[in-house]
C-alpha atoms as a PDB file:
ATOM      1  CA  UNK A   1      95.305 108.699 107.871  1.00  0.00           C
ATOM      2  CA  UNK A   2      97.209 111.343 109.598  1.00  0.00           C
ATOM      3  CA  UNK A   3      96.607 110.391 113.476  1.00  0.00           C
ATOM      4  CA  UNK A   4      94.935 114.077 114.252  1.00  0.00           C
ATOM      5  CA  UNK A   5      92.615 113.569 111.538  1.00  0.00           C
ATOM      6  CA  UNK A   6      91.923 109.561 113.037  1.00  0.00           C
ATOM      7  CA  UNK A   7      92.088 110.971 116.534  1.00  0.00           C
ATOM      8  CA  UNK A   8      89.365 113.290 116.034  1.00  0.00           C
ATOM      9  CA  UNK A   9      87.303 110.985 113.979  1.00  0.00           C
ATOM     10  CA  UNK A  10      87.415 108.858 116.742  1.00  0.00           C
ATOM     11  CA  UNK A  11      86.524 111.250 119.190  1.00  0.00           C
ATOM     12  CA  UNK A  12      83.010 110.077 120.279  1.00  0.00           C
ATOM     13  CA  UNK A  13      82.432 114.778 121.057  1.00  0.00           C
ATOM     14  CA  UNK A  14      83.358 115.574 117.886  1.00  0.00           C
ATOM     15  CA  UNK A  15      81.307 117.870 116.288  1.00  0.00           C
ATOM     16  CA  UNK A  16      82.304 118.792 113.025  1.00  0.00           C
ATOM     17  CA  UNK A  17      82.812 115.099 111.268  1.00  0.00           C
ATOM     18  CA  UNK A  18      82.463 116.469 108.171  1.00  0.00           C
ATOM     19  CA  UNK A  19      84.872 119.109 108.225  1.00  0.00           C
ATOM     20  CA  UNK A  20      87.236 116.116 109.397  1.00  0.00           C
ATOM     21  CA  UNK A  21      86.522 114.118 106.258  1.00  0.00           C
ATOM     22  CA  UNK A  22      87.199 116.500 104.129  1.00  0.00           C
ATOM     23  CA  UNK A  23      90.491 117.308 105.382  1.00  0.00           C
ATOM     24  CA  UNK A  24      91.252 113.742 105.567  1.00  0.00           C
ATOM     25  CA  UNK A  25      90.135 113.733 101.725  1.00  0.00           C
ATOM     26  CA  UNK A  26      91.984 116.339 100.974  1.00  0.00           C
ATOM     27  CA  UNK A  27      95.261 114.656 102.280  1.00  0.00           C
ATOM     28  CA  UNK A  28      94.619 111.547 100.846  1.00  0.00           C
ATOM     29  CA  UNK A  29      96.887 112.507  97.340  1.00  0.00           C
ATOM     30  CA  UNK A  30      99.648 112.694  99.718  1.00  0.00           C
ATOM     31  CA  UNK A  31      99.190 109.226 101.073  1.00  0.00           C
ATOM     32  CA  UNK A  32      99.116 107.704  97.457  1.00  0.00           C
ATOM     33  CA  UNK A  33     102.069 108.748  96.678  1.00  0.00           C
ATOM     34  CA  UNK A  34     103.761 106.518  99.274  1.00  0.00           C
ATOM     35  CA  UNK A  35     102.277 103.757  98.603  1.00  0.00           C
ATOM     36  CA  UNK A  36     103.737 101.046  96.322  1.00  0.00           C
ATOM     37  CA  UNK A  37     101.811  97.985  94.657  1.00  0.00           C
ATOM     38  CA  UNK A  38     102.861  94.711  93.955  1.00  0.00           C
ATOM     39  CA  UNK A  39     101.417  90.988  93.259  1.00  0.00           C
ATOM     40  CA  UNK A  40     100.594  88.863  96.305  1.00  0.00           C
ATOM     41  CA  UNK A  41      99.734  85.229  96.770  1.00  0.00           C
ATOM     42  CA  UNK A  42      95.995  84.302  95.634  1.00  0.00           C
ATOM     43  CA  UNK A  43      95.921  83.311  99.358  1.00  0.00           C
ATOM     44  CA  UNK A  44      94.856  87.226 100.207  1.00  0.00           C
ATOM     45  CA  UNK A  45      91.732  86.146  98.992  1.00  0.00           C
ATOM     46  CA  UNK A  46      90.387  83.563 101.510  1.00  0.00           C
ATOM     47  CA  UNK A  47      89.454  85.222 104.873  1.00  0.00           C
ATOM     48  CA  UNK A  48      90.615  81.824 106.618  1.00  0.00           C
ATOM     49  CA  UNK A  49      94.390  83.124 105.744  1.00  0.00           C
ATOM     50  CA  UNK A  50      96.090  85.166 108.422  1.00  0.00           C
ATOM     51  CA  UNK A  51      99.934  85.275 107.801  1.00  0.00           C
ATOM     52  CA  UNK A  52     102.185  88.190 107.401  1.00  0.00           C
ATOM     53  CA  UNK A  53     103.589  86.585 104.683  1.00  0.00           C
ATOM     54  CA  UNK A  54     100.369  87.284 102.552  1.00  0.00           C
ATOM     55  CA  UNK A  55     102.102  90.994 102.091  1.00  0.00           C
ATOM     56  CA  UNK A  56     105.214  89.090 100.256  1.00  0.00           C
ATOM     57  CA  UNK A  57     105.381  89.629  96.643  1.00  0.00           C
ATOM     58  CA  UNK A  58     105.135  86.587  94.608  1.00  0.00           C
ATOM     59  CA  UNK A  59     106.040  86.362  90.830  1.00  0.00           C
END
């Protein structure tokens, strides 16, 4: 999320939270495009797991 979009979400005065989401929604194609996928260790699935390594990609 573009941090003026988050900062105003955040923003316990904010008024308009709508108008917010919707610009966040509408910027959200722009985000997907930089995103990349990849496999990751079966690990990722059990909440007791907290490693940075669970980001690797595995085979």
């Amino acid at each position: 999320m573009d941090p003026d979009f988050a900062d105003a979400w955040l923003d316990p005065t904010t008024e308009n939270v709508g108008d917010i989401l919707d610009a966040a929604i509408d910027a959200a194609p722009d985000v997907a495009e930089t995103l990349d996928d990849h496999v990751v260790s079966p690990a990722v699935g059990n909440v007791r797991n907290d490693s940075p390594d669970l980001i690797e990609p595995v085979e």
